[in-house]
PDB file of N, CA and C in Angstrom:
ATOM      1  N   UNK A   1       0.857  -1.165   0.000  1.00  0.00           N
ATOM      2  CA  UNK A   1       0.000   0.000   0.000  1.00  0.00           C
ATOM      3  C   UNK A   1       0.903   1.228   0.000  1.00  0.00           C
ATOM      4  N   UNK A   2       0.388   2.085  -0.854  1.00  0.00           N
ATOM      5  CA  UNK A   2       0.956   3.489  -0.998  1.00  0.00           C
ATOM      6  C   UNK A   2       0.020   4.790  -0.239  1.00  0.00           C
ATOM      7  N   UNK A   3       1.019   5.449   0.294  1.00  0.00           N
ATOM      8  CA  UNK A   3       0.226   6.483   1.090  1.00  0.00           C
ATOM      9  C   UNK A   3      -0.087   7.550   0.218  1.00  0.00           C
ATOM     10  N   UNK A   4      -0.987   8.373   0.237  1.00  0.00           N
ATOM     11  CA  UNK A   4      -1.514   9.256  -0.562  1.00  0.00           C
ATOM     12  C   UNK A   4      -0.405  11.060  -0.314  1.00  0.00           C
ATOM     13  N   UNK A   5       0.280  10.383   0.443  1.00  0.00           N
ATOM     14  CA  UNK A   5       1.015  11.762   1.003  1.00  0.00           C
ATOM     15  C   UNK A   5       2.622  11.272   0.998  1.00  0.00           C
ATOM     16  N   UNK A   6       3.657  12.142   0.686  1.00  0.00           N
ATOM     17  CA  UNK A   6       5.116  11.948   0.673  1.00  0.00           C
ATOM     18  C   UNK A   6       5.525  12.416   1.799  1.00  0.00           C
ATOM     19  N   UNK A   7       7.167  12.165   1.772  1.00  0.00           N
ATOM     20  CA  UNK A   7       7.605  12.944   2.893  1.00  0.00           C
ATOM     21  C   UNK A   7       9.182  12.908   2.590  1.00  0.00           C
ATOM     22  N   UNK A   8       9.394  14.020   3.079  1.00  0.00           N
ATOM     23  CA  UNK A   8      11.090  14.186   2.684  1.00  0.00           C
ATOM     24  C   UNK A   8      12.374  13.032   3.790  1.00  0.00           C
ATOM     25  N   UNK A   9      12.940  12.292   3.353  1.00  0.00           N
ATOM     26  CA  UNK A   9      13.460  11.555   4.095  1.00  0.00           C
ATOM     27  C   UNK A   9      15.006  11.626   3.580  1.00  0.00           C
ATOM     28  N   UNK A  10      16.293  10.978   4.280  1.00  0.00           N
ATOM     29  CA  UNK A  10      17.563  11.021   3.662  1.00  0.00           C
ATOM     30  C   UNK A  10      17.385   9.592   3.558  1.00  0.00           C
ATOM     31  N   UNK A  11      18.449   9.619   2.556  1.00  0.00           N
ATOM     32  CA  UNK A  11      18.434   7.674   2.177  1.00  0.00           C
ATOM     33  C   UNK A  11      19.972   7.303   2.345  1.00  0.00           C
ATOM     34  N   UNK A  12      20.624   6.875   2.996  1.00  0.00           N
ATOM     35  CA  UNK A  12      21.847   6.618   2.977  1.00  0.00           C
ATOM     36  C   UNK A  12      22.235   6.176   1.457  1.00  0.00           C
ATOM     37  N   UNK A  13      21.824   4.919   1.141  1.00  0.00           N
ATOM     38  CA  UNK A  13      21.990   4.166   0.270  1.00  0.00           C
ATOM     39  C   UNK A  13      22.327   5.400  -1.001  1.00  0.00           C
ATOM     40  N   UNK A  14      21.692   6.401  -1.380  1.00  0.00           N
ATOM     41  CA  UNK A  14      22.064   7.315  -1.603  1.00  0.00           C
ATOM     42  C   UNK A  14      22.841   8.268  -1.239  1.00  0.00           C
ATOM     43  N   UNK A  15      23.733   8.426  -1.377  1.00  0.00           N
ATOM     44  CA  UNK A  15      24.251   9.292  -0.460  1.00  0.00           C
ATOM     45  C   UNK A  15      23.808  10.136   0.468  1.00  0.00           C
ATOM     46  N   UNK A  16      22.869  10.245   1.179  1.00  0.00           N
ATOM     47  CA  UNK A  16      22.492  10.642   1.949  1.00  0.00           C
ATOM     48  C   UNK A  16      21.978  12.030   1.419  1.00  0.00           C
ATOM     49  N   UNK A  17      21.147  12.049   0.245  1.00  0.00           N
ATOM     50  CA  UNK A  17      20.661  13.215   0.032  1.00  0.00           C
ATOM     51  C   UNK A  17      19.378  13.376   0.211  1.00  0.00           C
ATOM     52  N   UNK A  18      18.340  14.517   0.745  1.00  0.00           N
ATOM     53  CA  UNK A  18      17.263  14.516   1.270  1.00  0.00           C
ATOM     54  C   UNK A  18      16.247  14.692  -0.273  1.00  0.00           C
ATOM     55  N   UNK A  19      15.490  13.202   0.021  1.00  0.00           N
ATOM     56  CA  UNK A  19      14.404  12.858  -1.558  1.00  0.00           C
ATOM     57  C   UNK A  19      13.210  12.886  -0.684  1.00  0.00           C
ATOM     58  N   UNK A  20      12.448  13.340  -1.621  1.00  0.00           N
ATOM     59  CA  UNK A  20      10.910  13.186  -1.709  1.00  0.00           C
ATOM     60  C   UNK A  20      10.747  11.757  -1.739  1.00  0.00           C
ATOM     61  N   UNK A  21       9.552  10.938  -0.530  1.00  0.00           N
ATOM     62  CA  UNK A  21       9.640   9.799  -1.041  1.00  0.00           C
ATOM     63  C   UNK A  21       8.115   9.182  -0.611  1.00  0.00           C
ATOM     64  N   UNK A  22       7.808   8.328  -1.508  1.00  0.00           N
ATOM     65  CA  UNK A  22       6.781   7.570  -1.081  1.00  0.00           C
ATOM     66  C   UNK A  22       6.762   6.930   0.087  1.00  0.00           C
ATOM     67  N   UNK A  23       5.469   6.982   0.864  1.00  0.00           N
ATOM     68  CA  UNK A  23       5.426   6.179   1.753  1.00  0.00           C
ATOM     69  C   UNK A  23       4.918   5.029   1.989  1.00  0.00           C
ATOM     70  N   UNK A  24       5.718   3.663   1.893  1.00  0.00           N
ATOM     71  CA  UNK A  24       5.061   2.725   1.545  1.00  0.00           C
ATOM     72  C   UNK A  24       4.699   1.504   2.483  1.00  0.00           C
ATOM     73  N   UNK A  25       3.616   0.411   2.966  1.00  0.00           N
ATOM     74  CA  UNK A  25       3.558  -0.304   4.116  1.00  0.00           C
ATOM     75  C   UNK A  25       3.543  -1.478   3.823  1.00  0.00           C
ATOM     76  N   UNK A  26       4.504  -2.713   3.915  1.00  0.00           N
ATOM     77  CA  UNK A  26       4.486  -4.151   3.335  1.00  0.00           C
ATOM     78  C   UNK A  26       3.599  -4.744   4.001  1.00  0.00           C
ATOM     79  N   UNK A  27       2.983  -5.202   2.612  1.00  0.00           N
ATOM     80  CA  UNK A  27       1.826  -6.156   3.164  1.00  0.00           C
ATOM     81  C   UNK A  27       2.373  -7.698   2.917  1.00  0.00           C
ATOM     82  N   UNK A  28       3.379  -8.071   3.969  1.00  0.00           N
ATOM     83  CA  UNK A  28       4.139  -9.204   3.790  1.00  0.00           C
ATOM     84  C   UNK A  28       3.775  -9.549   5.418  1.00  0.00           C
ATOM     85  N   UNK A  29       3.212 -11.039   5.698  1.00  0.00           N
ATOM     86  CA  UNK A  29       2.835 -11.340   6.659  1.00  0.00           C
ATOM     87  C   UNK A  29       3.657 -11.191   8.046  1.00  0.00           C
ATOM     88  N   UNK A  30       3.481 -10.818   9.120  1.00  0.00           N
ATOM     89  CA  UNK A  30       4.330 -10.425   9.932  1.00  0.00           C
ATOM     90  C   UNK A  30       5.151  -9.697  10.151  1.00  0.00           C
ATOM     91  N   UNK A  31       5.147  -8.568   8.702  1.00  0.00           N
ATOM     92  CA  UNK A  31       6.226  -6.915   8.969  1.00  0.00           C
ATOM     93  C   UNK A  31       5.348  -5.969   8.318  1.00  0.00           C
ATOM     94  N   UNK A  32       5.009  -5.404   9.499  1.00  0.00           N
ATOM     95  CA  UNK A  32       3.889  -4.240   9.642  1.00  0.00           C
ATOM     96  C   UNK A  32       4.824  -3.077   9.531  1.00  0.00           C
ATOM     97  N   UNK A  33       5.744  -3.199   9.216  1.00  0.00           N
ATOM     98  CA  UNK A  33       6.937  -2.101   8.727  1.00  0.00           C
ATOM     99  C   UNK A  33       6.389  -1.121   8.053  1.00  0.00           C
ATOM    100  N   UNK A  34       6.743   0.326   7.562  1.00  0.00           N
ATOM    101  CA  UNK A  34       6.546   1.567   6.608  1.00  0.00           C
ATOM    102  C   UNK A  34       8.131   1.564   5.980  1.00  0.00           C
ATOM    103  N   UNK A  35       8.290   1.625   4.814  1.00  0.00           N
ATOM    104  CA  UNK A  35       9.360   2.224   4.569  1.00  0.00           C
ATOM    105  C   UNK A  35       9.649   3.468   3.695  1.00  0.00           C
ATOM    106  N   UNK A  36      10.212   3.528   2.593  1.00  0.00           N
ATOM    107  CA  UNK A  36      10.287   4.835   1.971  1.00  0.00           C
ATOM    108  C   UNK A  36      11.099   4.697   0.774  1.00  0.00           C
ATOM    109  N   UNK A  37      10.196   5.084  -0.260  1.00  0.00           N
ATOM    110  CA  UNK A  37      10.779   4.757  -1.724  1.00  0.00           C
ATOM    111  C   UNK A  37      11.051   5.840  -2.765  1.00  0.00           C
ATOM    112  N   UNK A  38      11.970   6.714  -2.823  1.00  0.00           N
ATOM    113  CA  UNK A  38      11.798   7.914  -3.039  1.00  0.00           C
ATOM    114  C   UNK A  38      11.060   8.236  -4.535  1.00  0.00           C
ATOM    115  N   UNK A  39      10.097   9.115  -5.041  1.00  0.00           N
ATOM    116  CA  UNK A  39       9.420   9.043  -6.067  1.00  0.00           C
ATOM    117  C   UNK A  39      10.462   8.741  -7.501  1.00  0.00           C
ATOM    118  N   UNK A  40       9.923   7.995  -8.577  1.00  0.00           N
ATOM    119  CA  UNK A  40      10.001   7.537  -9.371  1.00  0.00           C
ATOM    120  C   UNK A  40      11.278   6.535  -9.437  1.00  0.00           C
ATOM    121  N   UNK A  41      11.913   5.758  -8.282  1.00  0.00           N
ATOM    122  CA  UNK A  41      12.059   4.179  -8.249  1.00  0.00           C
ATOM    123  C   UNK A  41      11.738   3.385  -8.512  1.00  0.00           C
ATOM    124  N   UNK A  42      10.142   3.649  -8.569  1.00  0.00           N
ATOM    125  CA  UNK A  42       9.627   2.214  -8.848  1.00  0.00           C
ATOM    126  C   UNK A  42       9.276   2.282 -10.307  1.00  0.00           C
ATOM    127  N   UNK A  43       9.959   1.318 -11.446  1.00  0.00           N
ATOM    128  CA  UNK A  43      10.306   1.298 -12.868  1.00  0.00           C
ATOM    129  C   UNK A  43       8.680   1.052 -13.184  1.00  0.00           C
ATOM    130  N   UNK A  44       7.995   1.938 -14.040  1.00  0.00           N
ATOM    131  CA  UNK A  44       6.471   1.604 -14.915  1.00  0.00           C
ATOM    132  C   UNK A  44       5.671   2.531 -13.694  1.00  0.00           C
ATOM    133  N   UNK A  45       6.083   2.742 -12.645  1.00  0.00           N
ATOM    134  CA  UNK A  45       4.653   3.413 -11.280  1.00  0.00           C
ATOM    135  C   UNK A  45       5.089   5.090 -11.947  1.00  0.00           C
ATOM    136  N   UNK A  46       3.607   5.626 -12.007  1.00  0.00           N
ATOM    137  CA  UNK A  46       3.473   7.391 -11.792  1.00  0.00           C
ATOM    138  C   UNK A  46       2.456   7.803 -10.877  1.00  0.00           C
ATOM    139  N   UNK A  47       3.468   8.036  -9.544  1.00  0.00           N
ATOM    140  CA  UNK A  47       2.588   8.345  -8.524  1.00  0.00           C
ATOM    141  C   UNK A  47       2.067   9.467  -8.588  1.00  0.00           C
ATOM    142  N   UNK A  48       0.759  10.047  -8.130  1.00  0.00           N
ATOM    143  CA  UNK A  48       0.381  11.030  -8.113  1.00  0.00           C
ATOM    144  C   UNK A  48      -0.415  11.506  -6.280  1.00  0.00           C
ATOM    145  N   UNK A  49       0.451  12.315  -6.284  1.00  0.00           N
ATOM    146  CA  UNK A  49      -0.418  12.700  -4.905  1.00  0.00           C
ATOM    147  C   UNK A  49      -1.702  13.141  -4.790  1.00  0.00           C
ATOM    148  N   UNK A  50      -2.502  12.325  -3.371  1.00  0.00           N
ATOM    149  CA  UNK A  50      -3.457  12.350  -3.006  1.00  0.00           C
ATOM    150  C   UNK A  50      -4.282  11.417  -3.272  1.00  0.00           C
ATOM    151  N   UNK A  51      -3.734  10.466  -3.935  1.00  0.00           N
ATOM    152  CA  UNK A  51      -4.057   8.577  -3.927  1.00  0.00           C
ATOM    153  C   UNK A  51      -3.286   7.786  -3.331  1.00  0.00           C
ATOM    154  N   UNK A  52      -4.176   6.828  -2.429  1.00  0.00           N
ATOM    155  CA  UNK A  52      -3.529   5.720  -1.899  1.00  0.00           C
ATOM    156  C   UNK A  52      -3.378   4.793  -3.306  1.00  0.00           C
ATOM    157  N   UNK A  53      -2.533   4.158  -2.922  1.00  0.00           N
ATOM    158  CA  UNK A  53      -2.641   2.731  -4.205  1.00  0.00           C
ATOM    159  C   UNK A  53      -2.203   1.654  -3.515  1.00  0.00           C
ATOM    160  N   UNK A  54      -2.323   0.640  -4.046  1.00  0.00           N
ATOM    161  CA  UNK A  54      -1.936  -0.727  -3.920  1.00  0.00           C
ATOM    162  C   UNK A  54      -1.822  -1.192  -5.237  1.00  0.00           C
ATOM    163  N   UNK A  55      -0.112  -1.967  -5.212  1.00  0.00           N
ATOM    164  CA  UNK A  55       0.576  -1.969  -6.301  1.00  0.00           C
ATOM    165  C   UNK A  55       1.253  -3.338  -6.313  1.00  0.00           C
ATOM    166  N   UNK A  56       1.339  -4.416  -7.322  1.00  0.00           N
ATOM    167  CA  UNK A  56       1.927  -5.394  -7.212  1.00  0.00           C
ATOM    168  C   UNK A  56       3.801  -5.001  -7.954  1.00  0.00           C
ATOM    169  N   UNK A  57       4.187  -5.392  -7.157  1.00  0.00           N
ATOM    170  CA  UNK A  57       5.662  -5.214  -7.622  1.00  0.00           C
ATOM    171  C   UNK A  57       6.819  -6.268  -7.657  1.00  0.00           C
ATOM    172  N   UNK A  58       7.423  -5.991  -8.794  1.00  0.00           N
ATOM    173  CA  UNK A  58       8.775  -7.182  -8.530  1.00  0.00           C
ATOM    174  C   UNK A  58       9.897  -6.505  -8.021  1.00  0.00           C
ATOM    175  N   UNK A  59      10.346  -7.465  -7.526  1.00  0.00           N
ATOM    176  CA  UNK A  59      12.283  -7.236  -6.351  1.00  0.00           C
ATOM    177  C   UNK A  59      13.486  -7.672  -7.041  1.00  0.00           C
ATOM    178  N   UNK A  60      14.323  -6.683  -7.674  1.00  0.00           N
ATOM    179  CA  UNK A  60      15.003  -7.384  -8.344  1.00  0.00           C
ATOM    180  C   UNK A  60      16.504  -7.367  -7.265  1.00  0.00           C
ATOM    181  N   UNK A  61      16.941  -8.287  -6.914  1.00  0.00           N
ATOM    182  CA  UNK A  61      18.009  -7.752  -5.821  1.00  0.00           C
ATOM    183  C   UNK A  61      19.457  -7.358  -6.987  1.00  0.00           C
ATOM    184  N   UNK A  62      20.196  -6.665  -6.632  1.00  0.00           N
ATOM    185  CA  UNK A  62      21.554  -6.916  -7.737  1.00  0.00           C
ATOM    186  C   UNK A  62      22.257  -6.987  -6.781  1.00  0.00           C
ATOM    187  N   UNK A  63      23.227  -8.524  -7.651  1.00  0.00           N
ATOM    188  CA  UNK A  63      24.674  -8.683  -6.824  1.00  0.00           C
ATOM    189  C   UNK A  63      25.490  -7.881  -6.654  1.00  0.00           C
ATOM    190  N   UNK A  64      25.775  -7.183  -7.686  1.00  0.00           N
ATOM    191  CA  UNK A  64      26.658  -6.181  -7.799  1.00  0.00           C
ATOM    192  C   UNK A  64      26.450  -4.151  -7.685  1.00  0.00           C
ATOM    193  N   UNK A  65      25.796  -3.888  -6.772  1.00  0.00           N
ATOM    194  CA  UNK A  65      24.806  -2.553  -7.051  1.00  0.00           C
ATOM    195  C   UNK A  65      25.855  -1.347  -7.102  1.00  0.00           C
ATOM    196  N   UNK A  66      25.520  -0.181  -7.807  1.00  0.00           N
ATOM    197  CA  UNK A  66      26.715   0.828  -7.893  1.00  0.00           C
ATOM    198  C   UNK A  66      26.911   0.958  -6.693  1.00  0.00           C
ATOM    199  N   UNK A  67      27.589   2.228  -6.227  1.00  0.00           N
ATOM    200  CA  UNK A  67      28.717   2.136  -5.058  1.00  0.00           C
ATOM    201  C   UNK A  67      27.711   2.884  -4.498  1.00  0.00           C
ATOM    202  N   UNK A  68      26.907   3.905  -4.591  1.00  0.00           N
ATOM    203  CA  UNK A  68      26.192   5.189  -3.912  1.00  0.00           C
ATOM    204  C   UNK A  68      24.501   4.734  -4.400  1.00  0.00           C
ATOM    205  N   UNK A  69      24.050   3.377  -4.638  1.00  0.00           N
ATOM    206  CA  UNK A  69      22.945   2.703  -4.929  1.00  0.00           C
ATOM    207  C   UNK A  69      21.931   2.213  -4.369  1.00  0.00           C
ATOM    208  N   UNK A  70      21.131   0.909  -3.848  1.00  0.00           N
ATOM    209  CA  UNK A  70      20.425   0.393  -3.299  1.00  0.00           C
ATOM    210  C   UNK A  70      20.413  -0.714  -3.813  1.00  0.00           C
ATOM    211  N   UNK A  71      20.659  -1.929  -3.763  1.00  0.00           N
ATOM    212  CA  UNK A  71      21.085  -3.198  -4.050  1.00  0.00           C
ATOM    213  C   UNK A  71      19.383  -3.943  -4.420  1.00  0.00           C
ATOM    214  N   UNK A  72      18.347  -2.812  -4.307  1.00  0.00           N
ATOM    215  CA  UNK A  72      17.031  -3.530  -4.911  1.00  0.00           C
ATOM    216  C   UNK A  72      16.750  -2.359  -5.725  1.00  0.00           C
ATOM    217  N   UNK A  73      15.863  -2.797  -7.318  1.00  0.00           N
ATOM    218  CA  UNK A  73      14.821  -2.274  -7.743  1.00  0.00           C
ATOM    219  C   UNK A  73      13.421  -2.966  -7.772  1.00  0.00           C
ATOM    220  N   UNK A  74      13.040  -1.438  -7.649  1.00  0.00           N
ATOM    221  CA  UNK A  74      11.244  -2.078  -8.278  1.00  0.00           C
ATOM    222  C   UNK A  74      10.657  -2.017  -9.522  1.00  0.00           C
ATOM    223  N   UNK A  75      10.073  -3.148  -9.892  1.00  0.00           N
ATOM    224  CA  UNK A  75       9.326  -3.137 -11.324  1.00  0.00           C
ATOM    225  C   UNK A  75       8.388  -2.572 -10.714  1.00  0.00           C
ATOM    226  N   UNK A  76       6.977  -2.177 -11.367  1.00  0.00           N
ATOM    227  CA  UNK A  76       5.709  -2.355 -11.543  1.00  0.00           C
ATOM    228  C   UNK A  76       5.279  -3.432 -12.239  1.00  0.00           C
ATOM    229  N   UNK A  77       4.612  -4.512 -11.815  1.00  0.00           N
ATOM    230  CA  UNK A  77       3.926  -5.402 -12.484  1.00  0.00           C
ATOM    231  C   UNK A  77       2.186  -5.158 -12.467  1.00  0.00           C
ATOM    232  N   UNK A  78       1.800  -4.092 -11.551  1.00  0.00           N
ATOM    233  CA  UNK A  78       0.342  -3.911 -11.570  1.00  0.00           C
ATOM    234  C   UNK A  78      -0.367  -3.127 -10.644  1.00  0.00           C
ATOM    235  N   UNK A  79      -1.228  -2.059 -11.102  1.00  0.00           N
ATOM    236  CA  UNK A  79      -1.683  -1.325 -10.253  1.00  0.00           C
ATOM    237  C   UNK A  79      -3.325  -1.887  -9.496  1.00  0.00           C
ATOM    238  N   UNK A  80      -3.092  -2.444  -8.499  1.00  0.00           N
ATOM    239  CA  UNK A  80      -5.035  -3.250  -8.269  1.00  0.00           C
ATOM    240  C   UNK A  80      -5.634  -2.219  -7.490  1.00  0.00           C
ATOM    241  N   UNK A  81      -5.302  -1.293  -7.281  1.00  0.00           N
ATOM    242  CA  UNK A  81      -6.006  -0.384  -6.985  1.00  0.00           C
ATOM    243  C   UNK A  81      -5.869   1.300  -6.809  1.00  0.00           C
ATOM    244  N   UNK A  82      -6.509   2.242  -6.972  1.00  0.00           N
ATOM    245  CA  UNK A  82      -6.077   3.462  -6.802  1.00  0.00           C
ATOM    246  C   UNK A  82      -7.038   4.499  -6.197  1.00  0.00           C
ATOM    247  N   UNK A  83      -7.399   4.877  -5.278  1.00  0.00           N
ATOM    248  CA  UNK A  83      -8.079   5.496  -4.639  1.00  0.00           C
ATOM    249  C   UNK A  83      -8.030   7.031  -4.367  1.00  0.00           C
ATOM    250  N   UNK A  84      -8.968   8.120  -4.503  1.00  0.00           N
ATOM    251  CA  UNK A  84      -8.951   9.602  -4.441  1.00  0.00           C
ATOM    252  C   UNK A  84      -8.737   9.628  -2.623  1.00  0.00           C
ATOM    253  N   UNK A  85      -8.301   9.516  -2.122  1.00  0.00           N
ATOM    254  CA  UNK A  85      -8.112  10.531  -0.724  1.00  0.00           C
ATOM    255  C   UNK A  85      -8.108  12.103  -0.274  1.00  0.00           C
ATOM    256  N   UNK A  86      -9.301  12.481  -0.089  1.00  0.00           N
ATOM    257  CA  UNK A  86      -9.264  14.045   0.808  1.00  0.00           C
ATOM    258  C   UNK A  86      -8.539  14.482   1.996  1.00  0.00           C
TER     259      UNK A  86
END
């Protein structure tokens, strides 16, 4: 699930520069976690603020990730839902 609202966060993995980022909540059984995906990471998604979504996505891990990177991307494989939030 995608939050309908961003928020400025630093990402190490990036060099630690302060991104705009989605806020996102795994719906993976037993990690009720939030994390943070800074806008347009996720390869095929155009988020637009002030919709929640729920989004099927692939994980691609790389063995080898640049030096100032994040060792995952996201595909988009499917948007199942998108909702107006006030």
């Amino acid at each position: 699930m995608i939050s309908s609202k961003t928020e400025k966060k630093i990402i190490r993995e990036f060099n630690e520069t302060n991104f705009e980022c989605m806020i996102v909540s795994k719906i993976i059984p037993f990690s009720p976690d939030l994390f943070f995906i800074p806008l347009g990471r996720i390869y095929g998604f155009e988020y637009q603020s002030g919709y929640r979504y729920e989004i099927k996505v692939q994980v691609i891990h790389l063995a080898n990730p640049p030096q100032d990177a994040s060792n995952e991307i996201y595909k988009l494989k499917s948007v199942l839902s998108k909702e107006k939030v006030d």
